[in-house]
PDB file of N, CA and C in Angstrom:
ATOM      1  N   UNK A   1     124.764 143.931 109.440  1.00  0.00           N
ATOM      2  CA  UNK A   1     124.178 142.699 108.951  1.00  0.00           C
ATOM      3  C   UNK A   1     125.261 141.805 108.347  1.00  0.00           C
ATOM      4  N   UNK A   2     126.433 142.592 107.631  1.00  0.00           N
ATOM      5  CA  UNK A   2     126.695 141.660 106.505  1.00  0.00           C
ATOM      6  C   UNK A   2     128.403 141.180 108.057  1.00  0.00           C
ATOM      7  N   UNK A   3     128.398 141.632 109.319  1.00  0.00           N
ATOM      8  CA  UNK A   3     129.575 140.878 110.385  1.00  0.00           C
ATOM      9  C   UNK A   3     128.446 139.930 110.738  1.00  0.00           C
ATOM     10  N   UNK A   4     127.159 139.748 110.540  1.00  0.00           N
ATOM     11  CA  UNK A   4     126.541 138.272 111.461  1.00  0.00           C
ATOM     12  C   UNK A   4     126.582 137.181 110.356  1.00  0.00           C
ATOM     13  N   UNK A   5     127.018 137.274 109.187  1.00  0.00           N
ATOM     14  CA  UNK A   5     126.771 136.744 107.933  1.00  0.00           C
ATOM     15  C   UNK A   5     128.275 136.152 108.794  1.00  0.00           C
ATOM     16  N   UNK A   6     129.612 137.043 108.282  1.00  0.00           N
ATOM     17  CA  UNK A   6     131.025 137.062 108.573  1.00  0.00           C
ATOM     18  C   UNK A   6     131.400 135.526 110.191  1.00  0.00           C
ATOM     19  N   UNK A   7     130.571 136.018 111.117  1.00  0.00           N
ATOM     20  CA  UNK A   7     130.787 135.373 112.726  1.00  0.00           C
ATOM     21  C   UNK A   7     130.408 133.803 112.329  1.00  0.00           C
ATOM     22  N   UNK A   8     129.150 133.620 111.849  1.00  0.00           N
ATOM     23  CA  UNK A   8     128.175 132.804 111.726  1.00  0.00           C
ATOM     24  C   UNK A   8     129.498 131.842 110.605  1.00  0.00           C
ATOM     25  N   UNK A   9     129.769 132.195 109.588  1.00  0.00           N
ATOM     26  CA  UNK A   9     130.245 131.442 108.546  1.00  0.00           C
ATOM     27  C   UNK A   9     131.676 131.230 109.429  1.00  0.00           C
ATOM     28  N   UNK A  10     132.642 132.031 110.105  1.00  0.00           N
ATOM     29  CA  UNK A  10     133.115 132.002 110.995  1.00  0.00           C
ATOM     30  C   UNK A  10     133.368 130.687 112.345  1.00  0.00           C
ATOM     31  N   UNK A  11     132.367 130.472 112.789  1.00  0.00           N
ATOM     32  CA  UNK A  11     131.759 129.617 114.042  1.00  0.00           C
ATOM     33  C   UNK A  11     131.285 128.562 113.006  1.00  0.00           C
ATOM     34  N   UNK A  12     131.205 128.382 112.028  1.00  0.00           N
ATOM     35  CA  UNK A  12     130.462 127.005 110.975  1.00  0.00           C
ATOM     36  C   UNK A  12     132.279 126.567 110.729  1.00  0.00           C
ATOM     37  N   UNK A  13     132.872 127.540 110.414  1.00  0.00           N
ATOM     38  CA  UNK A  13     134.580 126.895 109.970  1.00  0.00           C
ATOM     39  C   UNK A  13     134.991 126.333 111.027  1.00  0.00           C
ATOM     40  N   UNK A  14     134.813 126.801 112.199  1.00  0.00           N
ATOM     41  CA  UNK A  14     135.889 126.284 113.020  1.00  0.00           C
ATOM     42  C   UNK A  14     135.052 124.798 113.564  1.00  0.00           C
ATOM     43  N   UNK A  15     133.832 124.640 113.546  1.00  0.00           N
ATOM     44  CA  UNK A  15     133.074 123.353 113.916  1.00  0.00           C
ATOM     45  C   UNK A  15     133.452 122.205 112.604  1.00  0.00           C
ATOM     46  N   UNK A  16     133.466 122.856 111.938  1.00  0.00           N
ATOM     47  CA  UNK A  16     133.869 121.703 110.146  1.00  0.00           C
ATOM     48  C   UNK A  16     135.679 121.354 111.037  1.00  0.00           C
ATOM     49  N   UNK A  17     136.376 122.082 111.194  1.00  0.00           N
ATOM     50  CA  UNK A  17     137.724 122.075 111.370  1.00  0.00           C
ATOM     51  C   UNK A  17     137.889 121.431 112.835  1.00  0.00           C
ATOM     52  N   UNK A  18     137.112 121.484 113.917  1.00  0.00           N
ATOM     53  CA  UNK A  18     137.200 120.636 115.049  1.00  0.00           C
ATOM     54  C   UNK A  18     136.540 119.540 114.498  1.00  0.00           C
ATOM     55  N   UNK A  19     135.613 118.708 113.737  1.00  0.00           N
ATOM     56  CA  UNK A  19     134.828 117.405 113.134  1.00  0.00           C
ATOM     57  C   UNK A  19     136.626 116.525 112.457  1.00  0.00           C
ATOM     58  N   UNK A  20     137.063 117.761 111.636  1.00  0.00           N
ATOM     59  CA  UNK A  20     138.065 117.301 110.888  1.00  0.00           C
ATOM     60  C   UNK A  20     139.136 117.022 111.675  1.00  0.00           C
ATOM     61  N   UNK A  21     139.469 117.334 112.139  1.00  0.00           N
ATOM     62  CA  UNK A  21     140.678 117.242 113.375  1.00  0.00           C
ATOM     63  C   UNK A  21     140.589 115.913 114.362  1.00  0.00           C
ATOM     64  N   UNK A  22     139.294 115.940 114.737  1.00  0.00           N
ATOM     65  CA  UNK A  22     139.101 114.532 115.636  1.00  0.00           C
ATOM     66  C   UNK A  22     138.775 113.755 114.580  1.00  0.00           C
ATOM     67  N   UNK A  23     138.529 113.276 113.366  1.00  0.00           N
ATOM     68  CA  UNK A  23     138.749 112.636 112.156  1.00  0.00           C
ATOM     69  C   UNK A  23     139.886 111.969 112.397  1.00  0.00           C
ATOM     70  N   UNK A  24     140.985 112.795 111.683  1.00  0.00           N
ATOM     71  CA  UNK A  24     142.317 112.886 111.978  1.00  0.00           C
ATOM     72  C   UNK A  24     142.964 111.823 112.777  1.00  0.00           C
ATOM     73  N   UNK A  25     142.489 112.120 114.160  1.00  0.00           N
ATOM     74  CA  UNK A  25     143.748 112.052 114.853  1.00  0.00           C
ATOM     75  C   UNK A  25     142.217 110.536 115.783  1.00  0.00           C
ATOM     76  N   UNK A  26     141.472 110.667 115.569  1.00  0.00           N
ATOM     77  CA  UNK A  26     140.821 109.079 116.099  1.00  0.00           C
ATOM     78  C   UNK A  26     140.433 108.447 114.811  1.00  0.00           C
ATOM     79  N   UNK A  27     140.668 108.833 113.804  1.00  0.00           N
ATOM     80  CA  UNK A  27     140.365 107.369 112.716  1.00  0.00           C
ATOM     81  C   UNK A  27     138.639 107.266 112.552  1.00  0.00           C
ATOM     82  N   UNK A  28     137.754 107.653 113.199  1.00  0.00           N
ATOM     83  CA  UNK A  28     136.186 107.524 113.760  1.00  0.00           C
ATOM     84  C   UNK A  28     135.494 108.254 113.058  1.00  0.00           C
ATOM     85  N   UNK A  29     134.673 108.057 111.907  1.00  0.00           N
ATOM     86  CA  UNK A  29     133.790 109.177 111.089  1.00  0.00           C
ATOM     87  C   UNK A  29     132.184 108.855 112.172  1.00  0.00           C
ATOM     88  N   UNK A  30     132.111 110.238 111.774  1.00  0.00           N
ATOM     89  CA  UNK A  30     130.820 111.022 112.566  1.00  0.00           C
ATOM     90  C   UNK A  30     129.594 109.039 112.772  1.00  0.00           C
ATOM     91  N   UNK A  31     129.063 109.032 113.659  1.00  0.00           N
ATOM     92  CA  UNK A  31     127.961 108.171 113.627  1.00  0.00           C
ATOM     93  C   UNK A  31     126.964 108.550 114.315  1.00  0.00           C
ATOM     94  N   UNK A  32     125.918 107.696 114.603  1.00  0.00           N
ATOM     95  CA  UNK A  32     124.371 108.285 114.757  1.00  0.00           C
ATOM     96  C   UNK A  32     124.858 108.156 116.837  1.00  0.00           C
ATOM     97  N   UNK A  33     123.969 108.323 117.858  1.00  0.00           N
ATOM     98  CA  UNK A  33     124.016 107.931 119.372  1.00  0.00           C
ATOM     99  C   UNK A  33     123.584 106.311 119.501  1.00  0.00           C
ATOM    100  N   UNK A  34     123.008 106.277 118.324  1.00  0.00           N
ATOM    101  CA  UNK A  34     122.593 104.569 118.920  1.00  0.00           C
ATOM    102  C   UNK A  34     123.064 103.627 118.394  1.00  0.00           C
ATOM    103  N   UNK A  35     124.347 104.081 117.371  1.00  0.00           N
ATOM    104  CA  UNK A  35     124.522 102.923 116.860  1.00  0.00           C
ATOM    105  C   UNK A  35     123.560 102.224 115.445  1.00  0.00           C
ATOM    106  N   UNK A  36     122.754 103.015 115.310  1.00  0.00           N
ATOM    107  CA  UNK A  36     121.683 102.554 114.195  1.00  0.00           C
ATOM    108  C   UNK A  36     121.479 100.988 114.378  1.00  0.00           C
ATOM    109  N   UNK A  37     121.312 100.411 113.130  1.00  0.00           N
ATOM    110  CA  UNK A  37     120.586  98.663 113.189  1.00  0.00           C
ATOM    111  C   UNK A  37     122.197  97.918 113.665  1.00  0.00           C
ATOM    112  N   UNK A  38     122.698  98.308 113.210  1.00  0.00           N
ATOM    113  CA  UNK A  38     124.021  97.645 113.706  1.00  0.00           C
ATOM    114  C   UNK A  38     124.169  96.779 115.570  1.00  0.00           C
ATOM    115  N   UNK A  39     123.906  97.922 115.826  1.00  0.00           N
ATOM    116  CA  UNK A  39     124.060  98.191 117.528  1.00  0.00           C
ATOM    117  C   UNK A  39     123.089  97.383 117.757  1.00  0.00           C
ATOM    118  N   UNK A  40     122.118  97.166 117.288  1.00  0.00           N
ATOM    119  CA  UNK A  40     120.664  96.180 117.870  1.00  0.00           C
ATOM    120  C   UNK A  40     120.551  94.899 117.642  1.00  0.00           C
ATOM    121  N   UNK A  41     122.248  94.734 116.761  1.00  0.00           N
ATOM    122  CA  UNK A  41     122.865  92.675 116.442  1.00  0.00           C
ATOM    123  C   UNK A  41     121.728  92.708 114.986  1.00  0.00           C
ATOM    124  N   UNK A  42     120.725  93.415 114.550  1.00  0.00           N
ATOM    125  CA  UNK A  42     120.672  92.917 113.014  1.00  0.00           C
ATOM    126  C   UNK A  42     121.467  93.190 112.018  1.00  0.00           C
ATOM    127  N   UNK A  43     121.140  92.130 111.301  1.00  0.00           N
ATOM    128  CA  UNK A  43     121.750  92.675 109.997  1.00  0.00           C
ATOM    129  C   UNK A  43     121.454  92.789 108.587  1.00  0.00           C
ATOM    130  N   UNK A  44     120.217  93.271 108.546  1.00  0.00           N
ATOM    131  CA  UNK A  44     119.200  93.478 107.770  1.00  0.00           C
ATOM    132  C   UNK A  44     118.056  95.015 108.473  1.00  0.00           C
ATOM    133  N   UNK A  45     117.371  95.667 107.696  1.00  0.00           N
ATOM    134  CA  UNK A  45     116.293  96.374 108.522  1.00  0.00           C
ATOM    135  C   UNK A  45     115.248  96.115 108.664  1.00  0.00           C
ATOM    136  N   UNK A  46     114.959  94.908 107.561  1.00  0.00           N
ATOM    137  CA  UNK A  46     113.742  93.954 108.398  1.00  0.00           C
ATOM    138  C   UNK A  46     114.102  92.315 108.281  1.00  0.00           C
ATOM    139  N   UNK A  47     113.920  91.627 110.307  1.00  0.00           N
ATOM    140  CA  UNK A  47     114.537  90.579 110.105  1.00  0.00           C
ATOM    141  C   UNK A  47     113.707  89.522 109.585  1.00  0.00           C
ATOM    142  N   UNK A  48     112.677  89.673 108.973  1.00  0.00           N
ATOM    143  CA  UNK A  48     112.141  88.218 108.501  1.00  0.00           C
ATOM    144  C   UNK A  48     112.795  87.525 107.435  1.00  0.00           C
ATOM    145  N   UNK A  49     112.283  86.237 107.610  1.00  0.00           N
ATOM    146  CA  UNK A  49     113.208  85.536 106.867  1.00  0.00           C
ATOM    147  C   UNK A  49     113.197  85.901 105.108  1.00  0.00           C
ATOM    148  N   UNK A  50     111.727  85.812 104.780  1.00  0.00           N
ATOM    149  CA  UNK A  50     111.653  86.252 103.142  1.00  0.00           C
ATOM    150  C   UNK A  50     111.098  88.002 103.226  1.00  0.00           C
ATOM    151  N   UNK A  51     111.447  88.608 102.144  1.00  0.00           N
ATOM    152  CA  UNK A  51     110.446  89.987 101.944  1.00  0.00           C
ATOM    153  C   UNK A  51     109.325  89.859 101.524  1.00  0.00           C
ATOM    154  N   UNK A  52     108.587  91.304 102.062  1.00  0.00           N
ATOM    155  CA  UNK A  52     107.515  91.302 101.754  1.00  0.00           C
ATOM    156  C   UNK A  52     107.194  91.144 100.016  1.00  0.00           C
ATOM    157  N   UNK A  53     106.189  90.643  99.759  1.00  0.00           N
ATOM    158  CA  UNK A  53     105.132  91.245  98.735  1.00  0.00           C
ATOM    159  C   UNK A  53     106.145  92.898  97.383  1.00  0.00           C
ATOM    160  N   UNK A  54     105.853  93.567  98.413  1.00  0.00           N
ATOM    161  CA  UNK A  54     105.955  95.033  97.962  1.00  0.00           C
ATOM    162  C   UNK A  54     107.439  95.139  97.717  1.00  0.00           C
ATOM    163  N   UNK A  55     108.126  94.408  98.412  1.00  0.00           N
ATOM    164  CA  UNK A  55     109.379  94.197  98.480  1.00  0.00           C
ATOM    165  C   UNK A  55     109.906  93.178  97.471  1.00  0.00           C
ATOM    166  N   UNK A  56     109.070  92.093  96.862  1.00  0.00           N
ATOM    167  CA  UNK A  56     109.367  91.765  96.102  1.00  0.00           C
ATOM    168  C   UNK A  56     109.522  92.482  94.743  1.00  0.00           C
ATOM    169  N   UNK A  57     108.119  92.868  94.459  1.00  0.00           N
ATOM    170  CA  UNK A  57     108.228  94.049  93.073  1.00  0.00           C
ATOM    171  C   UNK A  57     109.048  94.715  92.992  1.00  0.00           C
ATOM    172  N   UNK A  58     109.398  95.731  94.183  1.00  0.00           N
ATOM    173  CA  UNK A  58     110.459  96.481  94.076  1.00  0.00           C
ATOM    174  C   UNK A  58     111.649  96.019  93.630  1.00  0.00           C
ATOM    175  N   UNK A  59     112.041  94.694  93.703  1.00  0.00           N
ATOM    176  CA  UNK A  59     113.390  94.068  93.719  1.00  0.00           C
ATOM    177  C   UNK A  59     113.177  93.467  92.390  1.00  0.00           C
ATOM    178  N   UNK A  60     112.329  92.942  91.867  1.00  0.00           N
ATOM    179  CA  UNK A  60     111.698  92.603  90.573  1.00  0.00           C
ATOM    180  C   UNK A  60     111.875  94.015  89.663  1.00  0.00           C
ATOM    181  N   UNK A  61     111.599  95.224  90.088  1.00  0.00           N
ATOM    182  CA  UNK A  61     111.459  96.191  88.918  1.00  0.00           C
ATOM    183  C   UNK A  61     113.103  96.422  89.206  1.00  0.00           C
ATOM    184  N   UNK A  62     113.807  96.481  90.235  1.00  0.00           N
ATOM    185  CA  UNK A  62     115.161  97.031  89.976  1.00  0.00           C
ATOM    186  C   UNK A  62     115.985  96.007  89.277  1.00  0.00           C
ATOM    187  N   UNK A  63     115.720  94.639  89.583  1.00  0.00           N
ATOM    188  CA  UNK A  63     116.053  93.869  88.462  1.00  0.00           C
ATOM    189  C   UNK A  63     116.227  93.967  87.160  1.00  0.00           C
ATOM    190  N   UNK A  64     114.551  94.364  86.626  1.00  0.00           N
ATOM    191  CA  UNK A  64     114.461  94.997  85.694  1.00  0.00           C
ATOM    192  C   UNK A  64     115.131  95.519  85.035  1.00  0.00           C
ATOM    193  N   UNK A  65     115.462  96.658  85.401  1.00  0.00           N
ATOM    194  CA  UNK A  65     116.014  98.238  84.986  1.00  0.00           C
ATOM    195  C   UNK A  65     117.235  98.060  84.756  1.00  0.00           C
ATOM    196  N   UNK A  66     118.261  96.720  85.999  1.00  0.00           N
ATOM    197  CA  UNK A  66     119.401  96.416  85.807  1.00  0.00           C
ATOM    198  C   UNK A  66     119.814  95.986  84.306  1.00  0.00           C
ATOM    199  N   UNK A  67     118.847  94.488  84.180  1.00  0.00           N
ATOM    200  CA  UNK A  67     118.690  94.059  82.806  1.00  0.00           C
ATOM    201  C   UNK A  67     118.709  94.548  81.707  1.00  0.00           C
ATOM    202  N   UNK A  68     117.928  95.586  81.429  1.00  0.00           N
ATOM    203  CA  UNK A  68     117.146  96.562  80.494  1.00  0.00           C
ATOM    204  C   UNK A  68     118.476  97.603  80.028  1.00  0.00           C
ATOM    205  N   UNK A  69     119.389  98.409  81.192  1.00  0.00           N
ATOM    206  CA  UNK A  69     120.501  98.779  81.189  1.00  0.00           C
ATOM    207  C   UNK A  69     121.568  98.093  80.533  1.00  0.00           C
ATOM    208  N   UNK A  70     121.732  97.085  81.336  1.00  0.00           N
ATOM    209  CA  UNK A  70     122.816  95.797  80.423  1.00  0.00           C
ATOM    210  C   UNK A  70     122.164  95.710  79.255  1.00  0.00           C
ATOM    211  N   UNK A  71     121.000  95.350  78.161  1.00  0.00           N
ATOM    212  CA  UNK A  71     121.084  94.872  77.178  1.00  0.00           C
ATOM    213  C   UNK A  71     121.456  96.360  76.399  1.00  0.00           C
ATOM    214  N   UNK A  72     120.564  97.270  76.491  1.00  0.00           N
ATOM    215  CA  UNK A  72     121.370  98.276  75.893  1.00  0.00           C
ATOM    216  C   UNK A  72     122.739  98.816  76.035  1.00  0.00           C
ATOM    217  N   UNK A  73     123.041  98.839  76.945  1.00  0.00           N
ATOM    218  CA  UNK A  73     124.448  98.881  76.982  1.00  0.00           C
ATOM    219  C   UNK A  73     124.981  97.859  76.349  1.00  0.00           C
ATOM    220  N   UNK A  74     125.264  96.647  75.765  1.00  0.00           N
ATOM    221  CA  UNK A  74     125.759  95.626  74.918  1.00  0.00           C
ATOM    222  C   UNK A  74     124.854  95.622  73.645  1.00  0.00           C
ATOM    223  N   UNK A  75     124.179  96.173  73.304  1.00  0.00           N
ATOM    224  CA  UNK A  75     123.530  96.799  71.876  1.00  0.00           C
ATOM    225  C   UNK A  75     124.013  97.720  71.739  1.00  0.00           C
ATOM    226  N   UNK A  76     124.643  98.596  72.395  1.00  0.00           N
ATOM    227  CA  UNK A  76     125.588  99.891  71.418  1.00  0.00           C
ATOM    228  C   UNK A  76     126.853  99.981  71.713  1.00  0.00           C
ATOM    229  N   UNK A  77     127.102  99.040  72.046  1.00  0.00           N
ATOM    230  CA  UNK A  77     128.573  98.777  72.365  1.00  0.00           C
ATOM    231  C   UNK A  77     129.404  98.339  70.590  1.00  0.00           C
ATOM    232  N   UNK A  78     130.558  99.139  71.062  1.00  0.00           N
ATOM    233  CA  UNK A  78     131.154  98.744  69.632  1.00  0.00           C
ATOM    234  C   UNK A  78     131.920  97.534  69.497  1.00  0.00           C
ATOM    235  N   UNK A  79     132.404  97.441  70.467  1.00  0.00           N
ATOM    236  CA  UNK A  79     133.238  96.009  70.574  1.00  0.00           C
ATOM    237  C   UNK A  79     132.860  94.571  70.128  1.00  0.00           C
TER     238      UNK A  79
END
Protein backbone atom coordinates (compact mmCIF):
# COMPACT_ATOMS: atom_id res chain seq x y z
CA UNK A 1 0.00 0.00 0.00
CA UNK A 2 2.33 2.47 1.37
CA UNK A 3 4.75 1.95 -2.85
CA UNK A 4 1.15 3.19 -4.47
CA UNK A 5 1.19 6.15 -2.00
CA UNK A 6 5.37 6.37 -3.06
CA UNK A 7 4.54 5.95 -7.46
CA UNK A 8 1.46 8.16 -7.27
CA UNK A 9 3.31 11.16 -5.31
CA UNK A 10 6.11 10.11 -7.68
CA UNK A 11 4.09 10.58 -11.22
CA UNK A 12 2.38 14.00 -9.40
CA UNK A 13 6.40 15.30 -9.15
CA UNK A 14 7.38 14.72 -12.33
CA UNK A 15 3.92 16.36 -13.96
CA UNK A 16 4.50 19.64 -11.41
CA UNK A 17 8.27 19.48 -12.91
CA UNK A 18 7.25 19.00 -16.73
CA UNK A 19 4.29 22.24 -16.05
CA UNK A 20 7.52 23.94 -14.56
CA UNK A 21 9.93 23.36 -17.19
CA UNK A 22 7.65 24.43 -20.13
CA UNK A 23 7.05 27.58 -17.78
CA UNK A 24 10.58 28.10 -18.04
CA UNK A 25 11.64 27.81 -21.17
CA UNK A 26 8.04 29.32 -23.12
CA UNK A 27 7.37 32.24 -20.75
CA UNK A 28 3.30 30.86 -21.01
CA UNK A 29 1.48 30.16 -17.57
CA UNK A 30 -1.05 27.34 -17.67
CA UNK A 31 -4.54 28.83 -19.41
CA UNK A 32 -8.06 27.56 -19.84
CA UNK A 33 -8.71 25.74 -24.06
CA UNK A 34 -10.85 28.62 -24.88
CA UNK A 35 -9.26 31.34 -24.02
CA UNK A 36 -11.97 32.33 -21.38
CA UNK A 37 -13.88 35.98 -21.97
CA UNK A 38 -10.81 37.28 -23.37
CA UNK A 39 -10.83 35.10 -26.56
CA UNK A 40 -14.61 36.07 -27.22
CA UNK A 41 -13.21 40.19 -27.76
CA UNK A 42 -15.12 41.10 -24.27
CA UNK A 43 -13.98 42.86 -21.84
CA UNK A 44 -16.16 42.68 -19.13
CA UNK A 45 -18.35 39.27 -18.15
CA UNK A 46 -21.38 40.97 -18.69
CA UNK A 47 -21.48 43.31 -21.77
CA UNK A 48 -24.27 45.65 -20.99
CA UNK A 49 -23.77 48.92 -20.82
CA UNK A 50 -24.93 49.67 -16.96
CA UNK A 51 -25.18 46.72 -14.13
CA UNK A 52 -27.72 45.11 -12.97
CA UNK A 53 -29.90 46.06 -9.95
CA UNK A 54 -28.18 43.25 -7.77
CA UNK A 55 -25.07 44.38 -9.09
CA UNK A 56 -25.53 47.57 -8.00
CA UNK A 57 -25.96 46.71 -4.15
CA UNK A 58 -23.28 44.55 -4.34
CA UNK A 59 -20.97 47.37 -5.48
CA UNK A 60 -22.80 49.74 -3.04
CA UNK A 61 -22.12 47.30 -0.01
CA UNK A 62 -18.38 46.77 -1.14
CA UNK A 63 -18.17 50.38 -1.26
CA UNK A 64 -19.32 50.34 1.93
CA UNK A 65 -17.02 48.11 3.71
CA UNK A 66 -14.20 49.96 1.70
CA UNK A 67 -15.28 53.23 3.49
CA UNK A 68 -16.09 51.79 6.84
CA UNK A 69 -12.35 50.16 6.67
CA UNK A 70 -10.75 53.54 5.75
CA UNK A 71 -12.49 55.48 8.51
CA UNK A 72 -11.36 53.13 11.06
CA UNK A 73 -8.28 52.68 9.89
CA UNK A 74 -7.66 56.70 10.16
CA UNK A 75 -9.40 56.62 13.70
CA UNK A 76 -6.67 54.50 15.12
CA UNK A 77 -4.07 55.60 13.37
CA UNK A 78 -1.44 57.33 15.42
CA UNK A 79 -0.09 59.69 13.11
Amino acid sequence: MMMVFVYTFGLFLLVILAMAVGYIFQKKSISGSCGGIAGLGLKKACDCPDPCDNRKKRMAKEEAKRKAKEALWNENRIL
